[in-house]
N, C-alpha and C. Protein backbone atom coordinates (compact mmCIF):
# COMPACT_ATOMS: atom_id res chain seq x y z
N UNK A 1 -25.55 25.80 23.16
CA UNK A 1 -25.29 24.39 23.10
C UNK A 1 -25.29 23.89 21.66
N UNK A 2 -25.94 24.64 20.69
CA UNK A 2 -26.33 24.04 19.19
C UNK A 2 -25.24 24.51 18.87
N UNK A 3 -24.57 25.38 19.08
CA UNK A 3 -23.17 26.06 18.35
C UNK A 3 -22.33 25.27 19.15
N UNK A 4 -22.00 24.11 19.86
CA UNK A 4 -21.34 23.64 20.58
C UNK A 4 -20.78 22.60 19.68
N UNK A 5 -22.06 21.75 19.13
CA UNK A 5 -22.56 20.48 18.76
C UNK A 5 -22.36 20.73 17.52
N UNK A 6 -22.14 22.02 16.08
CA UNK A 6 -21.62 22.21 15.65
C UNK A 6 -20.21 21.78 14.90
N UNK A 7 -19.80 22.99 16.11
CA UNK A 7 -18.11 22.71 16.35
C UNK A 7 -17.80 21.87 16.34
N UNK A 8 -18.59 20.85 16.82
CA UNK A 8 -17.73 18.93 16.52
C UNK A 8 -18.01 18.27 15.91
N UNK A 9 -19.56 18.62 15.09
CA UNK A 9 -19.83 18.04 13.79
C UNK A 9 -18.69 18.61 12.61
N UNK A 10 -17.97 19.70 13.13
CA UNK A 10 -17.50 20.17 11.75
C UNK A 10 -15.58 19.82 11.69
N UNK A 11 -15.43 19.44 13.35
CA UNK A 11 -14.17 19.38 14.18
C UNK A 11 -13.98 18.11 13.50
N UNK A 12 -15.26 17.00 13.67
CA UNK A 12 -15.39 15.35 12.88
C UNK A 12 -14.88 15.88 11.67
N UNK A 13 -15.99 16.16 11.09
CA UNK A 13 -15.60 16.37 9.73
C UNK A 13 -14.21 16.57 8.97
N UNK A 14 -13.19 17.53 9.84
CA UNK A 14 -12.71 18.67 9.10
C UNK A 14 -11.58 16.76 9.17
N UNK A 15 -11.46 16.52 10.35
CA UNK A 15 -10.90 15.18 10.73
C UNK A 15 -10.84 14.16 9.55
N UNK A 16 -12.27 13.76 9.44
CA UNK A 16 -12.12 12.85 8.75
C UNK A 16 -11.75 12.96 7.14
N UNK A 17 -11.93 14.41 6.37
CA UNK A 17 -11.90 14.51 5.20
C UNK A 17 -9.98 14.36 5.92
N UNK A 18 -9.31 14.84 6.83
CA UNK A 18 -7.77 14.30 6.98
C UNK A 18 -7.19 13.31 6.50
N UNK A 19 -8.39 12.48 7.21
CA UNK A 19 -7.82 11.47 7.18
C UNK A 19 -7.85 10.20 5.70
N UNK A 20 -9.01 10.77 5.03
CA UNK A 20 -8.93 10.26 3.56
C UNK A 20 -8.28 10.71 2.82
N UNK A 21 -7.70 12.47 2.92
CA UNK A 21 -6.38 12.76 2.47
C UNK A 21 -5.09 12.23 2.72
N UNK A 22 -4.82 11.67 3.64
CA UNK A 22 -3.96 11.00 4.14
C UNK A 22 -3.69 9.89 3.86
N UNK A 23 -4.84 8.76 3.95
CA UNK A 23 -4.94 7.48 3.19
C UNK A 23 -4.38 7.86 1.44
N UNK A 24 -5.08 8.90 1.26
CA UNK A 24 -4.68 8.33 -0.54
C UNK A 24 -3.19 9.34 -0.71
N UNK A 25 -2.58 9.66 0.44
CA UNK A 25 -1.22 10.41 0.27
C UNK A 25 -0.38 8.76 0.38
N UNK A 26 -0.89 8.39 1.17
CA UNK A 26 -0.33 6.86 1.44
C UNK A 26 -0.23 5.95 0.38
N UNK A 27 -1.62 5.66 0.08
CA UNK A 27 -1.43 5.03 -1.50
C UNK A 27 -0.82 5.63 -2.57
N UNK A 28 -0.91 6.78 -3.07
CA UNK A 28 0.04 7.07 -3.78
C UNK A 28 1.60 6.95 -3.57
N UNK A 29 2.02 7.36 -2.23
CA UNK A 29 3.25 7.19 -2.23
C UNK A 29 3.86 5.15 -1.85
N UNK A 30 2.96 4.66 -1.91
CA UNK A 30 3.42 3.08 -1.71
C UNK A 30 3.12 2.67 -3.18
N UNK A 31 2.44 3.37 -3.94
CA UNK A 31 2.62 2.95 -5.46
C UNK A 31 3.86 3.74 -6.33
N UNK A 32 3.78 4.82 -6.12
CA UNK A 32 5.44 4.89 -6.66
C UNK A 32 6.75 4.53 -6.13
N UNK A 33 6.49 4.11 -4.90
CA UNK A 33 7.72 3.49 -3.92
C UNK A 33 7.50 1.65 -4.85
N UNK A 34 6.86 1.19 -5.06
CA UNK A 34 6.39 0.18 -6.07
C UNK A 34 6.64 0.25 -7.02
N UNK A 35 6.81 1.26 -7.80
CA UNK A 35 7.44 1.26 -9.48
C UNK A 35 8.40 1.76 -9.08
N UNK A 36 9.10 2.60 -8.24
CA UNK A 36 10.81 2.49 -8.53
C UNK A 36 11.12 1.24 -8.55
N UNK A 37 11.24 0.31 -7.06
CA UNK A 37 11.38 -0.44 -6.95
C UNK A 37 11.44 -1.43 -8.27
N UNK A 38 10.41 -1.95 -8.86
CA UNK A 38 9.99 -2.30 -10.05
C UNK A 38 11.23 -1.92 -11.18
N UNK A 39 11.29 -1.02 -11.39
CA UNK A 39 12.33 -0.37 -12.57
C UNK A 39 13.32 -0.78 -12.06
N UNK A 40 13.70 -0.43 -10.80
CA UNK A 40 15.77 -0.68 -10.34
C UNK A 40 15.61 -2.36 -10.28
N UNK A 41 14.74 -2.92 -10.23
CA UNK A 41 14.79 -4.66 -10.59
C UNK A 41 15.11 -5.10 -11.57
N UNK A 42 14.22 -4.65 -12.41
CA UNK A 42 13.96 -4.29 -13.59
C UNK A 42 15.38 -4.35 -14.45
N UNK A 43 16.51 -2.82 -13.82
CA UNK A 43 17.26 -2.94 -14.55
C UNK A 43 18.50 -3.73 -13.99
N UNK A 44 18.21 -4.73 -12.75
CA UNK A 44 19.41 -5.58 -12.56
C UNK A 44 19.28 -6.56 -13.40
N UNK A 45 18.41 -6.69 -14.23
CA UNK A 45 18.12 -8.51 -14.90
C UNK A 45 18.16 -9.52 -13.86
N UNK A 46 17.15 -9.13 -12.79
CA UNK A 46 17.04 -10.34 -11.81
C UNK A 46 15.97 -11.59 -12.62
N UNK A 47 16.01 -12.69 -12.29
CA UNK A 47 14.95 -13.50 -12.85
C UNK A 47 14.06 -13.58 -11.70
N UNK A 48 12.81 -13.93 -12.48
CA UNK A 48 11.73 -13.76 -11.43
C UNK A 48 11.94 -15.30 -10.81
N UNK A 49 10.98 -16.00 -9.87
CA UNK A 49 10.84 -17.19 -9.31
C UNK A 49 10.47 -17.98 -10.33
N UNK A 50 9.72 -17.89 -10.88
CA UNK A 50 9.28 -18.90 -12.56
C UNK A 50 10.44 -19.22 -12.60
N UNK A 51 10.88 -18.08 -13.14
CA UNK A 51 11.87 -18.43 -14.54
C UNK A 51 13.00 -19.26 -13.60
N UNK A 52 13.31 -18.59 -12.74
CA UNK A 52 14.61 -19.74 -11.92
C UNK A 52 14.22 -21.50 -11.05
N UNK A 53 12.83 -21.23 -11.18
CA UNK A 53 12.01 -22.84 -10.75
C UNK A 53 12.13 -23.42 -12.36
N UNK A 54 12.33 -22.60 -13.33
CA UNK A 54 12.43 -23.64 -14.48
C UNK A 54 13.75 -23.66 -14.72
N UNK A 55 14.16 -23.49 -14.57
CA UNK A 55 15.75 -23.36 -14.74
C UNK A 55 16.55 -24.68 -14.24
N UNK A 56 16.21 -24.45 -12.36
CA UNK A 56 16.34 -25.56 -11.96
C UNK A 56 16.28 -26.69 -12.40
N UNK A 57 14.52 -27.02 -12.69
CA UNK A 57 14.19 -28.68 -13.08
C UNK A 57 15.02 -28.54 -14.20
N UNK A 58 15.39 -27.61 -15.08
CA UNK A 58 15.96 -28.74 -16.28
C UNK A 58 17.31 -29.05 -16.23
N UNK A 59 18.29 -28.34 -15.04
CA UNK A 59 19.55 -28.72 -14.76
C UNK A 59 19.34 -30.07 -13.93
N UNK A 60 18.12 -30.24 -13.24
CA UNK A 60 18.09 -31.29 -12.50
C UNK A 60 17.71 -32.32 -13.37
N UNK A 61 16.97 -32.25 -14.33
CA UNK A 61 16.22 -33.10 -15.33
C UNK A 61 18.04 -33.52 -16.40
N UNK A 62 18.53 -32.30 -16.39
CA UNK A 62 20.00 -32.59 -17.04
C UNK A 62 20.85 -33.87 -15.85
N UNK A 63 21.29 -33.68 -14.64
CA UNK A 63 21.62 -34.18 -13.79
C UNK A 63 21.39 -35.56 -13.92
N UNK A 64 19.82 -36.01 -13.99
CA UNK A 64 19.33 -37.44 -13.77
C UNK A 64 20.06 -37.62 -15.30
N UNK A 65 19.76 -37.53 -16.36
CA UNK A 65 19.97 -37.72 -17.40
C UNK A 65 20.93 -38.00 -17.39
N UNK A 66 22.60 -37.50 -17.18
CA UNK A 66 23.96 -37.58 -17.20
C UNK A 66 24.30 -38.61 -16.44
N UNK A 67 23.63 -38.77 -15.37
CA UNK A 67 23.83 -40.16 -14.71
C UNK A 67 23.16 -41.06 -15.08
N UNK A 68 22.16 -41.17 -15.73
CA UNK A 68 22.08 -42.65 -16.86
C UNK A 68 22.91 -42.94 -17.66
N UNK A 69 23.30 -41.91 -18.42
CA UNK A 69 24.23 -42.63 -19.31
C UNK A 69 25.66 -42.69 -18.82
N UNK A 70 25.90 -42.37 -17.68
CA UNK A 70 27.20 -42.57 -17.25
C UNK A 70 26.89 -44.18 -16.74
N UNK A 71 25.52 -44.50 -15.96
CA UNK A 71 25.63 -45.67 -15.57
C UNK A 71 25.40 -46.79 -17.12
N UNK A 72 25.15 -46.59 -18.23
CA UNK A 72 24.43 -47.17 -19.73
C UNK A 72 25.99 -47.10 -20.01
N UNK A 73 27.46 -45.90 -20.01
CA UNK A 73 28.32 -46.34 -20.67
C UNK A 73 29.37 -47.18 -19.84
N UNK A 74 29.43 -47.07 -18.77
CA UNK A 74 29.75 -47.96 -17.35
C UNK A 74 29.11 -49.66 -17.69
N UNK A 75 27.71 -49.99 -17.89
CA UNK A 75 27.60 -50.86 -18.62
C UNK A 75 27.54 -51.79 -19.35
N UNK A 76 28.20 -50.88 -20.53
CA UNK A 76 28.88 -51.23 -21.94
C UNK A 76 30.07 -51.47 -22.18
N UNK A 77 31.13 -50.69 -21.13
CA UNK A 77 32.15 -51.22 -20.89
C UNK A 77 32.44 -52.46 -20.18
N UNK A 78 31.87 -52.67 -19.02
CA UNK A 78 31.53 -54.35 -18.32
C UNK A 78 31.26 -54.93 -19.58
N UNK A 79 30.31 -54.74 -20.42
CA UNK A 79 29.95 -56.01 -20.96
C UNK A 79 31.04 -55.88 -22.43
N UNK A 80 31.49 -55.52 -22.77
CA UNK A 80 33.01 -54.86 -23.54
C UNK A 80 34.29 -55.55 -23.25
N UNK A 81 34.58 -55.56 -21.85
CA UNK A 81 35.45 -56.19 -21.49
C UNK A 81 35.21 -57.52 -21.31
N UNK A 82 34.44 -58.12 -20.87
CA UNK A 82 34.01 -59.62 -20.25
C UNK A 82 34.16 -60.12 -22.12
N UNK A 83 34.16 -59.69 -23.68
CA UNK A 83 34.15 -60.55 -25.15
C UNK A 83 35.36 -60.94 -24.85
C-alpha cells in the first residue's frame, strides 16, 4: 500500500512540475508572439492612440478656428458694404 501511495505522490508530482513547464512554454511563447507583433507595427508607422487623439483636437481646434474668422470676415464685409 506505501508503494501505492508513492506512485501518486510521484504521478502528482511528475504532473505538476508539467504543468509549470507548460505555463512558462506559454509565457514565453505569448511574449515573443508580442514582440513580433510589436516590430511588424512598428514597421507600418502606425500611430499609436495618443498621437492620433492629438492630432484630432488640433484639426478640430483648426476647424473652430476657420469658422471664426470666416464668420469675423463675413462681418467685415456687412459692415464694408453698408459705408
Amino acid at each position: 500500500m506505501q508503494t501505492r501511495n508513492k506512485i501518486f505522490d510521484d504521478l502528482s508530482e511528475l504532473m505538476s512540475n508539467a504543468m509549470g513547464v507548460a505555463q512558462g512554454a506559454r509565457t514565453e511563447a505569448e511574449t515573443a508572439f508580442n514582440g513580433l507583433v510589436d516590430r511588424w507595427l512598428a514597421d507600418r508607422d502606425f500611430v499609436t492612440r495618443e498621437e492620433f487623439e492629438a492630432v484630432r483636437a488640433m484639426a478640430q481646434k483648426a476647424r473652430e478656428e476657420n469658422e471664426a474668422l470666416k464668420a469675423r470676415v463675413a462681418a467685415l464685409e456687412g459692415k464694408h458694404a453698408g459705408e
